[in-house]
N, C-alpha and C. Protein backbone atom coordinates (compact mmCIF):
# COMPACT_ATOMS: atom_id res chain seq x y z
N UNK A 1 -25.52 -24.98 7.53
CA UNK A 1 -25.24 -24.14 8.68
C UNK A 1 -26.19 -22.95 8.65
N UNK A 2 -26.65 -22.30 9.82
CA UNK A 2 -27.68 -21.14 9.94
C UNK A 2 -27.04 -20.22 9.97
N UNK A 3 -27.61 -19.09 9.65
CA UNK A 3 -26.94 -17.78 9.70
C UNK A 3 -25.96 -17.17 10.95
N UNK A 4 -27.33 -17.74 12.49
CA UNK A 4 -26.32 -17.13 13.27
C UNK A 4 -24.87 -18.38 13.49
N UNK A 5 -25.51 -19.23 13.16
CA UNK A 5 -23.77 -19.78 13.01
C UNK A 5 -22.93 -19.48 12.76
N UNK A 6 -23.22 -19.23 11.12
CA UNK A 6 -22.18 -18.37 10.67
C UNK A 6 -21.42 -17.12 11.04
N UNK A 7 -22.30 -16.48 11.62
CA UNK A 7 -22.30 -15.03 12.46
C UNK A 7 -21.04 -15.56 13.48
N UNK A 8 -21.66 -16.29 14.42
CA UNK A 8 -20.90 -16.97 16.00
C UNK A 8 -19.21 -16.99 15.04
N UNK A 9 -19.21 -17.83 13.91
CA UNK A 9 -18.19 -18.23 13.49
C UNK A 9 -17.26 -17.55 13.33
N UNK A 10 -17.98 -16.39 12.45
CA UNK A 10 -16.72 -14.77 12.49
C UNK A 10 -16.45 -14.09 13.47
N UNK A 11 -17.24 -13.44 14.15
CA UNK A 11 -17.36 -12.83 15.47
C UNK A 11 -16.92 -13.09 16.55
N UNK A 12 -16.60 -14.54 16.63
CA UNK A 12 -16.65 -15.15 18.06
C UNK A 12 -17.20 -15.69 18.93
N UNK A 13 -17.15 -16.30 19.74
CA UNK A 13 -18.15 -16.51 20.85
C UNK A 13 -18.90 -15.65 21.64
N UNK A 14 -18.08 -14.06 21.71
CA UNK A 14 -18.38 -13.18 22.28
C UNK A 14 -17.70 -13.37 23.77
N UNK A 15 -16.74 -14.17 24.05
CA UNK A 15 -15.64 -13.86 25.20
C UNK A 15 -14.63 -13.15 25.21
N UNK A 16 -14.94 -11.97 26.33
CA UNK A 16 -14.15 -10.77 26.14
C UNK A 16 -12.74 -11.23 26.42
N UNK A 17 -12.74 -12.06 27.45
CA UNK A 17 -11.30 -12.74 27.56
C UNK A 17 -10.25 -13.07 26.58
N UNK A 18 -11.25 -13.26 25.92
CA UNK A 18 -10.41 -13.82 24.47
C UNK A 18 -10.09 -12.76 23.35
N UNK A 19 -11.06 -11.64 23.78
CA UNK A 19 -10.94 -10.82 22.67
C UNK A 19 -9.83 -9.78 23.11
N UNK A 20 -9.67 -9.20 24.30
CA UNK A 20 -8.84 -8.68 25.34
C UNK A 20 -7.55 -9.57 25.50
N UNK A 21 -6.94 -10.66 24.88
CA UNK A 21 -5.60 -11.20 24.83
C UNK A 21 -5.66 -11.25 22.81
N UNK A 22 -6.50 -11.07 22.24
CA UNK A 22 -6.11 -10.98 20.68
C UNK A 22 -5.75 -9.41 20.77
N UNK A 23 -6.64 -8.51 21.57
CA UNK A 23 -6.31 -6.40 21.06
C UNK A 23 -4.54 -6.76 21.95
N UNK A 24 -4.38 -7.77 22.94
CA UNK A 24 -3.13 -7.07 23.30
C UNK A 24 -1.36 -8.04 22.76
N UNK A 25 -1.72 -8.52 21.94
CA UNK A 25 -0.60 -9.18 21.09
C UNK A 25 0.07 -8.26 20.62
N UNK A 26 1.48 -8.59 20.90
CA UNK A 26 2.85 -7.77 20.26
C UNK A 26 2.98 -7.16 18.84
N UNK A 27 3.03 -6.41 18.25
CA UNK A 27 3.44 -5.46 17.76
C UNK A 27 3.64 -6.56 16.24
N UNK A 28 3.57 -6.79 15.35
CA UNK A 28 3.50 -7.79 14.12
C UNK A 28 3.90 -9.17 14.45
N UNK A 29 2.80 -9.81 15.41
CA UNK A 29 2.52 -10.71 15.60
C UNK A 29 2.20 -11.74 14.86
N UNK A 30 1.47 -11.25 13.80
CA UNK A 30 1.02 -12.10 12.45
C UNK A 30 2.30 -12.30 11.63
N UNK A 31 3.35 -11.50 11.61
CA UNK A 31 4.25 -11.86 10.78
C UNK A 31 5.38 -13.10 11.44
N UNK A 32 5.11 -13.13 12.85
CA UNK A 32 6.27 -13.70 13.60
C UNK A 32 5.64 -15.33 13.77
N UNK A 33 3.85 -15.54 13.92
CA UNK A 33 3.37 -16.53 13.84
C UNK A 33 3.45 -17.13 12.54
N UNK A 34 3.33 -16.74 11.65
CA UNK A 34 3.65 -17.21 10.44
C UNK A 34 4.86 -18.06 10.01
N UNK A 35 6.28 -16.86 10.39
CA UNK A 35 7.39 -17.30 9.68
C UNK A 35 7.95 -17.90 11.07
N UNK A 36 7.45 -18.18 12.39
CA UNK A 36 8.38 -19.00 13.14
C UNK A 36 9.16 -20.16 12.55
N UNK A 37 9.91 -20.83 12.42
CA UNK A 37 10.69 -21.96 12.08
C UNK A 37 11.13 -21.43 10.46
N UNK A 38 11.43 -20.30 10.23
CA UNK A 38 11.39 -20.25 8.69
C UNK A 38 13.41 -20.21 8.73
N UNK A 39 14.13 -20.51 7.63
CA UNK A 39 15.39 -20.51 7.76
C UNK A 39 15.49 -19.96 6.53
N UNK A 40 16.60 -18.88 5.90
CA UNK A 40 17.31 -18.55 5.36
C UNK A 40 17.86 -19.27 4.54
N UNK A 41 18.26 -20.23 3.26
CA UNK A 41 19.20 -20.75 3.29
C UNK A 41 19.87 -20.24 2.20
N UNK A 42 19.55 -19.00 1.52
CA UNK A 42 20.10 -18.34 0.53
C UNK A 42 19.25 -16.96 0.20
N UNK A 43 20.59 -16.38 0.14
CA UNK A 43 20.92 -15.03 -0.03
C UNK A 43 21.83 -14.27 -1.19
N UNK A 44 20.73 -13.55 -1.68
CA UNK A 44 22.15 -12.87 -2.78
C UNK A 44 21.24 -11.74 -3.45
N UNK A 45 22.05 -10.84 -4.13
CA UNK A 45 20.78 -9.52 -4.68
C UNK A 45 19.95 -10.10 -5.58
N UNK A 46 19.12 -9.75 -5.82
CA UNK A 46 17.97 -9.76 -6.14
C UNK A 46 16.87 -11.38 -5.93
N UNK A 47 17.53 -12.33 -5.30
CA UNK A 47 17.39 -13.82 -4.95
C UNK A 47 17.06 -14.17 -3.58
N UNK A 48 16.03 -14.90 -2.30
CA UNK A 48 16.20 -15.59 -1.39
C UNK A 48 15.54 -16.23 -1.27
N UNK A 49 15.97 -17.70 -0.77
CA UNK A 49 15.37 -18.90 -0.71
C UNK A 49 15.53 -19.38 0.70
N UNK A 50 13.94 -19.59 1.23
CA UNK A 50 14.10 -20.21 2.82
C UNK A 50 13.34 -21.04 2.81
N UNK A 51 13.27 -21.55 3.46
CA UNK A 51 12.72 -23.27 3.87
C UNK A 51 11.98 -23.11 5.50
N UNK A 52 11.05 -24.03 5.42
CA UNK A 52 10.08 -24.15 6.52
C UNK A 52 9.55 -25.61 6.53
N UNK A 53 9.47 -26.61 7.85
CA UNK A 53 8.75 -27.33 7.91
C UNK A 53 7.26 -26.60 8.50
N UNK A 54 6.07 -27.14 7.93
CA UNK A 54 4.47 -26.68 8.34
C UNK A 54 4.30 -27.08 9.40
N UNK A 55 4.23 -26.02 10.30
CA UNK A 55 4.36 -26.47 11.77
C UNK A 55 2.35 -26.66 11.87
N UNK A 56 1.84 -27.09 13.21
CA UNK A 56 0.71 -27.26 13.70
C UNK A 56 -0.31 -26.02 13.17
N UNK A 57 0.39 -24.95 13.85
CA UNK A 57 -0.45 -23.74 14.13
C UNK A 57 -0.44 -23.46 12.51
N UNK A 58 -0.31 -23.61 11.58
CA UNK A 58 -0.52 -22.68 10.21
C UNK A 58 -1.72 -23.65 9.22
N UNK A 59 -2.15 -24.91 9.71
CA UNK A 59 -3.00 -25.91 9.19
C UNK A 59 -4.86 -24.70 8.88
N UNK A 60 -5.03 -25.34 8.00
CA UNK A 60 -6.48 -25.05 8.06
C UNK A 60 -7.27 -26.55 8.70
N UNK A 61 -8.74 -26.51 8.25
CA UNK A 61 -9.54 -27.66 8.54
C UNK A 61 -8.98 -29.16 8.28
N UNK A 62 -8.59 -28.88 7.03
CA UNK A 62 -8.20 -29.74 6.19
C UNK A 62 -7.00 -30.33 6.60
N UNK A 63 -6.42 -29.88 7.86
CA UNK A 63 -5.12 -30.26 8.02
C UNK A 63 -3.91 -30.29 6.96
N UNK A 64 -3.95 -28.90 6.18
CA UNK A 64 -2.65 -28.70 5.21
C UNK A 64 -2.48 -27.18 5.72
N UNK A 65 -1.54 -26.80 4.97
CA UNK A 65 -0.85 -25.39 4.88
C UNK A 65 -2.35 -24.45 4.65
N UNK A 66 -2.63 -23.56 5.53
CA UNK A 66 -3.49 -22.85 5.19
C UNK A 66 -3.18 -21.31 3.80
N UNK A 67 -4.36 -21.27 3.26
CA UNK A 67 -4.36 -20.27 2.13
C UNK A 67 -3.69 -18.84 2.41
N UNK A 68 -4.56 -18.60 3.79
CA UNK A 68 -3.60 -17.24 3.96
C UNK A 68 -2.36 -17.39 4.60
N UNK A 69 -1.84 -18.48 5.44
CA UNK A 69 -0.77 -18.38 6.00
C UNK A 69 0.46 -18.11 4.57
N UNK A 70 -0.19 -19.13 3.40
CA UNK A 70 0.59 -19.51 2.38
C UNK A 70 0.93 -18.09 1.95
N UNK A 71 -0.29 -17.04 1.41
CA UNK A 71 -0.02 -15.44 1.39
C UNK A 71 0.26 -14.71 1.73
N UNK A 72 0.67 -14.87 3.54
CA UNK A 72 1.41 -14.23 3.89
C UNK A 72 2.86 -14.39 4.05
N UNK A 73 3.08 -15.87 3.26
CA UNK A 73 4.22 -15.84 3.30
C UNK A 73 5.14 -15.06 2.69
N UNK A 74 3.96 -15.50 1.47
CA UNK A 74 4.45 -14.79 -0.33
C UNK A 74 5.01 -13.26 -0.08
N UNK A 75 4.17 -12.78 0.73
CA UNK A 75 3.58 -10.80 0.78
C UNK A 75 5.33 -10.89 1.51
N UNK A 76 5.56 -11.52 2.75
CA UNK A 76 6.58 -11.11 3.65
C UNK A 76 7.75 -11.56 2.60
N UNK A 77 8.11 -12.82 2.29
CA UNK A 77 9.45 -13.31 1.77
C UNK A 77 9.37 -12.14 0.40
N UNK A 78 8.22 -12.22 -0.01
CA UNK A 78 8.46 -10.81 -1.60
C UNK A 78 8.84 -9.40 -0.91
N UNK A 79 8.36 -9.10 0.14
CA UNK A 79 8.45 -7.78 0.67
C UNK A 79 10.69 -8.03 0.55
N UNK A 80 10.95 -8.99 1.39
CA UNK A 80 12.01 -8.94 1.82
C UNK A 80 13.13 -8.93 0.96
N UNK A 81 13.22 -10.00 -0.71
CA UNK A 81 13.61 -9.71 -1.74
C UNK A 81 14.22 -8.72 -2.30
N UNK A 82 12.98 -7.43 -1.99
CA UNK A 82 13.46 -6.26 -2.83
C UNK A 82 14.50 -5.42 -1.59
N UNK A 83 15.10 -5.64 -0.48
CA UNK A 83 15.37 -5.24 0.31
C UNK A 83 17.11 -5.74 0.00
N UNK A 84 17.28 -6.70 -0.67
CA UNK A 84 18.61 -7.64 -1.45
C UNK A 84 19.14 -6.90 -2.46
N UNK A 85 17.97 -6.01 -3.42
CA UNK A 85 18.78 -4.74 -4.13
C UNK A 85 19.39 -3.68 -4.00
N UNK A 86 20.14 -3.73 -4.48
CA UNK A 86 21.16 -2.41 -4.35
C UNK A 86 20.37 -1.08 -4.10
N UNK A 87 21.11 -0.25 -3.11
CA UNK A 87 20.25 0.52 -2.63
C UNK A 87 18.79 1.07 -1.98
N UNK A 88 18.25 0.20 -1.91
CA UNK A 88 17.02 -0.02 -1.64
C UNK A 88 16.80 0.29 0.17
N UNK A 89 15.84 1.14 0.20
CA UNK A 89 16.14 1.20 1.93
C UNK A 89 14.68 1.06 2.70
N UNK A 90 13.39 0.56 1.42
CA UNK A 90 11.86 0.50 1.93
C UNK A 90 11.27 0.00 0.84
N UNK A 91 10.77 -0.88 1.40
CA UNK A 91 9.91 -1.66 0.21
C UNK A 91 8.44 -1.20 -0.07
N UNK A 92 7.70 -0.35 0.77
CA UNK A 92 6.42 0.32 0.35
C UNK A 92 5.59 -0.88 1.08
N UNK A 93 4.06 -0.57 -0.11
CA UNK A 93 2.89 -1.78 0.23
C UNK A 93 2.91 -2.57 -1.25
N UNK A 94 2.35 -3.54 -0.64
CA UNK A 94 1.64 -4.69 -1.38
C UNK A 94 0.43 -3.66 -2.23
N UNK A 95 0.18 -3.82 -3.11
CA UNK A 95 -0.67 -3.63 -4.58
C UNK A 95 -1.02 -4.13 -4.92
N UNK A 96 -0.83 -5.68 -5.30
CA UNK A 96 -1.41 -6.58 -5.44
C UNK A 96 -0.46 -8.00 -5.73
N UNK A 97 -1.14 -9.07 -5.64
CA UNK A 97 -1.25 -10.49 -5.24
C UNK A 97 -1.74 -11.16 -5.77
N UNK A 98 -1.20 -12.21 -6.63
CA UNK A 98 -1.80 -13.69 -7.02
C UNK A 98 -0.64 -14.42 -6.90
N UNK A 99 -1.40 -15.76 -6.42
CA UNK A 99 -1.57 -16.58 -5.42
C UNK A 99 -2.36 -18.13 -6.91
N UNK A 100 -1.57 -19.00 -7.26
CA UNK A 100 -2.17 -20.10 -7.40
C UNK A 100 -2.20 -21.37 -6.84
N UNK A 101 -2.91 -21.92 -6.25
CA UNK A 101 -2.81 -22.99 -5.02
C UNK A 101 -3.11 -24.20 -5.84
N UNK A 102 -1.65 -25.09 -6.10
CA UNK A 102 -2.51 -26.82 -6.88
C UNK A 102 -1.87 -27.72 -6.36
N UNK A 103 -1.72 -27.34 -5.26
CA UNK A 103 -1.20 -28.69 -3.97
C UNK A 103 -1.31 -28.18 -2.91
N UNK A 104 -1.09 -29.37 -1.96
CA UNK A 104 -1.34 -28.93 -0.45
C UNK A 104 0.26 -29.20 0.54
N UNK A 105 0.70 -28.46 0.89
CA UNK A 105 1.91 -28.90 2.17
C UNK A 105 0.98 -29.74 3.58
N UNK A 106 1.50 -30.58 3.86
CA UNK A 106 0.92 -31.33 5.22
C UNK A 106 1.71 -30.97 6.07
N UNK A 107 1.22 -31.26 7.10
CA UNK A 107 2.24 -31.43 8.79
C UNK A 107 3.16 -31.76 8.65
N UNK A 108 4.43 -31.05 8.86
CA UNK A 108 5.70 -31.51 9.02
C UNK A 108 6.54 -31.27 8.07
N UNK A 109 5.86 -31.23 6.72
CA UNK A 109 6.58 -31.50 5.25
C UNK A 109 7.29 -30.49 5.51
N UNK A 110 8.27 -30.25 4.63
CA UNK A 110 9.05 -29.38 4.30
C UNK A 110 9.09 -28.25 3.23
N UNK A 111 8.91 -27.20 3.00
CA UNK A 111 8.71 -26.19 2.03
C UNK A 111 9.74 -25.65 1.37
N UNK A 112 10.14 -25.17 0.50
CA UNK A 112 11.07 -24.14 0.21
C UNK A 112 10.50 -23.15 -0.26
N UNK A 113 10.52 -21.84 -0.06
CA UNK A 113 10.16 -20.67 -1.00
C UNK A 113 11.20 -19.97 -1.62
N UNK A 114 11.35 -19.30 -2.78
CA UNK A 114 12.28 -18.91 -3.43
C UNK A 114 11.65 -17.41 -4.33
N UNK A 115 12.35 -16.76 -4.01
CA UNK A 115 11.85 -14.95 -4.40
C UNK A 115 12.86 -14.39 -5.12
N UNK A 116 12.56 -14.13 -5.98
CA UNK A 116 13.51 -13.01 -6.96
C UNK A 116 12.69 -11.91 -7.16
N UNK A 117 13.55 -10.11 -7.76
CA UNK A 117 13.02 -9.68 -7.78
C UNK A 117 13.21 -9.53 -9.29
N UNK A 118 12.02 -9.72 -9.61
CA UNK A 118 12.17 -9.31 -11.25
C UNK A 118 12.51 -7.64 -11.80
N UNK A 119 12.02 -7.03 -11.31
CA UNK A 119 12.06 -5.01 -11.33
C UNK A 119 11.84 -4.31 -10.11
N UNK A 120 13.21 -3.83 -9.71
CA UNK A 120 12.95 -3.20 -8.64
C UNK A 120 13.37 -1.63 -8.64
N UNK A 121 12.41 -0.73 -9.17
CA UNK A 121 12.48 0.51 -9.63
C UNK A 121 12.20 1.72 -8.32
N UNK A 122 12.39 2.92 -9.54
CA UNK A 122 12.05 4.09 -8.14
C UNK A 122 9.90 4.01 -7.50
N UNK A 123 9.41 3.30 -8.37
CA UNK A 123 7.67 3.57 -7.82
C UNK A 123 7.54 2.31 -7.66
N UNK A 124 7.61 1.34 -8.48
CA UNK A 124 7.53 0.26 -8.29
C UNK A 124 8.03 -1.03 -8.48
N UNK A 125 7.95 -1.97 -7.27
CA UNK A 125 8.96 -3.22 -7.72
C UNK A 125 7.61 -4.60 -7.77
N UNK A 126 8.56 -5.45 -9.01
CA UNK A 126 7.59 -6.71 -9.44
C UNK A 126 8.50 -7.93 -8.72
N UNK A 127 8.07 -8.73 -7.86
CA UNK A 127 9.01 -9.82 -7.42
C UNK A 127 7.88 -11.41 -7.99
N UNK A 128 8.77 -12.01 -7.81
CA UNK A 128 8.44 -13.20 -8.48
C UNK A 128 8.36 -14.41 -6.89
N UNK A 129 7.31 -14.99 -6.48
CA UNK A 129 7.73 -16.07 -5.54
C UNK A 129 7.28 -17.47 -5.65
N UNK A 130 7.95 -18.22 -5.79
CA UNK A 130 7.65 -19.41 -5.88
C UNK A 130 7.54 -20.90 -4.60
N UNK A 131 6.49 -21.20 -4.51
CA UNK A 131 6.40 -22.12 -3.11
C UNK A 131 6.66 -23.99 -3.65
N UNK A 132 7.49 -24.66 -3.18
CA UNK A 132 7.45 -25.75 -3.54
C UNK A 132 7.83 -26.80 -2.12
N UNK A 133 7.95 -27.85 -2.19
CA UNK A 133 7.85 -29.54 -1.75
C UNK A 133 9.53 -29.53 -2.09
N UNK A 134 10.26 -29.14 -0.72
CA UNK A 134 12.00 -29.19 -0.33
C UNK A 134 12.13 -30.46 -0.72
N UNK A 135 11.69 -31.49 -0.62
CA UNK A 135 12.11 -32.80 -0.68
C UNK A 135 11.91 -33.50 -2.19
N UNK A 136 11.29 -32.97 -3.14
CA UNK A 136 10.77 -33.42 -4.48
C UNK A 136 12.12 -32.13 -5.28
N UNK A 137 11.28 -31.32 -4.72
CA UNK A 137 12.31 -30.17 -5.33
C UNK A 137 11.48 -29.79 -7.01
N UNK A 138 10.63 -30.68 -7.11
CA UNK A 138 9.68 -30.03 -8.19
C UNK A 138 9.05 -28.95 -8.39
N UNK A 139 8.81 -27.97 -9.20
CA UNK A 139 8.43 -26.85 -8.93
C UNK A 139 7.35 -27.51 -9.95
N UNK A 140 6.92 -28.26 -10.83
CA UNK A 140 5.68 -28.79 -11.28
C UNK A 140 4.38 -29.26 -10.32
N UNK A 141 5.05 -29.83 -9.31
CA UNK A 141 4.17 -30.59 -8.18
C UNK A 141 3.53 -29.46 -7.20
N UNK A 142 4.28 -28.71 -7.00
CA UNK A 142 3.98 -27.73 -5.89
C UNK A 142 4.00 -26.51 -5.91
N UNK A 143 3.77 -25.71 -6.96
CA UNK A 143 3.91 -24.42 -7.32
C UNK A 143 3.32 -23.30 -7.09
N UNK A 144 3.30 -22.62 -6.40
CA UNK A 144 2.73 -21.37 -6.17
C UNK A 144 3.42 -19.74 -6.58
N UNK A 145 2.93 -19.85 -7.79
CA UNK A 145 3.71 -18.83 -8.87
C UNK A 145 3.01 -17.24 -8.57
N UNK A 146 3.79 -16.34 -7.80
CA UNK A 146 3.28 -14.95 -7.63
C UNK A 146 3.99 -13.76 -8.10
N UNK A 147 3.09 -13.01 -8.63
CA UNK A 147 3.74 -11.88 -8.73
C UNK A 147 2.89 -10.42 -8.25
N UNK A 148 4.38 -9.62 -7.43
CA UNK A 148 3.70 -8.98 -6.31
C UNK A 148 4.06 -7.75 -6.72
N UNK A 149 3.05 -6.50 -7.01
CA UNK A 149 4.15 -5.33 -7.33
C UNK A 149 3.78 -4.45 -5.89
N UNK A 150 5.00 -3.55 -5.66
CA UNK A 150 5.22 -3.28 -4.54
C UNK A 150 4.95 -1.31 -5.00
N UNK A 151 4.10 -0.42 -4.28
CA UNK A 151 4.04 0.78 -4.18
C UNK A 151 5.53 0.90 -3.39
N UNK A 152 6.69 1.39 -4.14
CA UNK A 152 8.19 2.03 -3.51
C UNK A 152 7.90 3.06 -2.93
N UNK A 153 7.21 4.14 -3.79
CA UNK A 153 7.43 5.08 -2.28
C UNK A 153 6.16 6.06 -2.47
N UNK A 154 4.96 6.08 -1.75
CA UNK A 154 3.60 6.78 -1.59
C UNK A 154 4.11 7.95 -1.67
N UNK A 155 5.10 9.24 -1.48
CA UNK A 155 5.15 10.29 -1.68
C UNK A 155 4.93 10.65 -3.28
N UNK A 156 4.93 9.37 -4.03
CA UNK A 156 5.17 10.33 -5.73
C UNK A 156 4.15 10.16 -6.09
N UNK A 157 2.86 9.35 -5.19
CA UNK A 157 1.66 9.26 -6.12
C UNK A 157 0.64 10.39 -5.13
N UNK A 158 0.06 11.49 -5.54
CA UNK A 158 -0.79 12.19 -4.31
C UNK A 158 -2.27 11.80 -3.96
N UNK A 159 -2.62 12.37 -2.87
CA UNK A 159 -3.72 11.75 -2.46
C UNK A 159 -4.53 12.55 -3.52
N UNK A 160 -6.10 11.36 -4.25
CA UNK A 160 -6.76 12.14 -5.20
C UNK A 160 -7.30 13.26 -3.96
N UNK A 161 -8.06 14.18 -5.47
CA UNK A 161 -8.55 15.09 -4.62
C UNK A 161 -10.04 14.34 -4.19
N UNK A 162 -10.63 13.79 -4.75
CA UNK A 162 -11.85 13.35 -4.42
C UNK A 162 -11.82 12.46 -2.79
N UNK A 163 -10.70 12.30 -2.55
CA UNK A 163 -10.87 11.32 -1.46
C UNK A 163 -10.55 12.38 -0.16
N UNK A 164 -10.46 13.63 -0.38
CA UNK A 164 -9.98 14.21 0.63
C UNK A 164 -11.47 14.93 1.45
C-alpha cells in the first residue's frame, strides 16, 4: 500500500458529510455502540458478569470481535465493577490497561465478561476482567485477563509544576 493510501485510510475520504454526522453524534456514543446488546446477568459487590452476542458492527477485517471494541469493553465493564463497592460514588480514569488477545469471538457467538474488583481504595482501584466463549465456559480457550488500575480521585494527586 502507498503512503497516500495509507493517509486516505486514516483521514478519510475527505467527505465533509461524513465528517459533519461523526462531530454530531450523541454524547458517549462510543460507549452505547459498543455495549448495545450487552445483559447483566450478575451482580453483587465487588463481582459483575454480562454476556453479549458479537453483533455485526463490532467485527474488524477479519470478521471477529475487534481489538478495541474488546478494550473498550474491558475499560467500561472494569470502570463499572468498582461502582458495586461499598461506598464508592466515582470511579476516576483508566491508568492503565492490558489486554491479552489468544482467541477470536465470531459473529453471533456469545461472550461472557466477568469483573471483580480486586482493591478498591481511596486513590486507587485494581479490577480484574476476564473475557470468555458463554457456551464453552472455558476461561483456558478464551481469555482475556486484565488488570485495570483506576485514578479514584485527581484531587489528591496535583498538577506537576512543570506542566503548568
Amino acid at each position: 500500500m502507498d503512503l497516500e493510501s495509507v493517509k486516505r485510510y486514516l483521514e478519510g475520504d475527505g467527505e465533509e458529510e461524513k465528517k459533519t454526522k461523526v462531530a454530531n453524534l450523541p454524547h458517549r456514543f462510543l460507549e452505547r455502540f459498543v455495549t448495545n446488546g450487552l445483559k447483566v446477568d450478575l451482580i453483587e459487590p465487588g463481582r459483575l458478569i454480562c454476556s453479549m452476542k458479537v453483533p455485526p458492527h463490532l467485527l474488524n477485517a477479519g470478521s471477529f470481535l475487534h481489538g478495541g471494541a474488546t478494550a473498550t469493553l474491558v475499560d467500561l465493564i472494569g470502570s463499572a465493577v468498582i461502582y458495586t463497592a461499598a461506598g464508592v460514588t466515582h470511579s476516576g480514569v483508566s491508568v492503565e490497561i492490558n489486554v491479552s488477545y489468544l482467541d477470536a469471538a465470531f459473529l453471533h457467538e456469545e461472550i461472557e465478561i466477568e469483573s471483580r474488583a480486586l482493591r478498591v481504595g481511596k486513590a486507587v482501584a485494581v479490577v480484574s476482567v476476564e473475557l470468555r466463549k458463554k457456551k464453552t465456559g472455558k476461561t483456558s480457550w478464551f481469555p482475556m485477563r486484565t488488570m485495570i488500575s483506576y485514578q479514584m480521585e485527581p484531587d489528591l494527586y496535583p498538577r506537576p509544576r512543570w506542566l503548568s
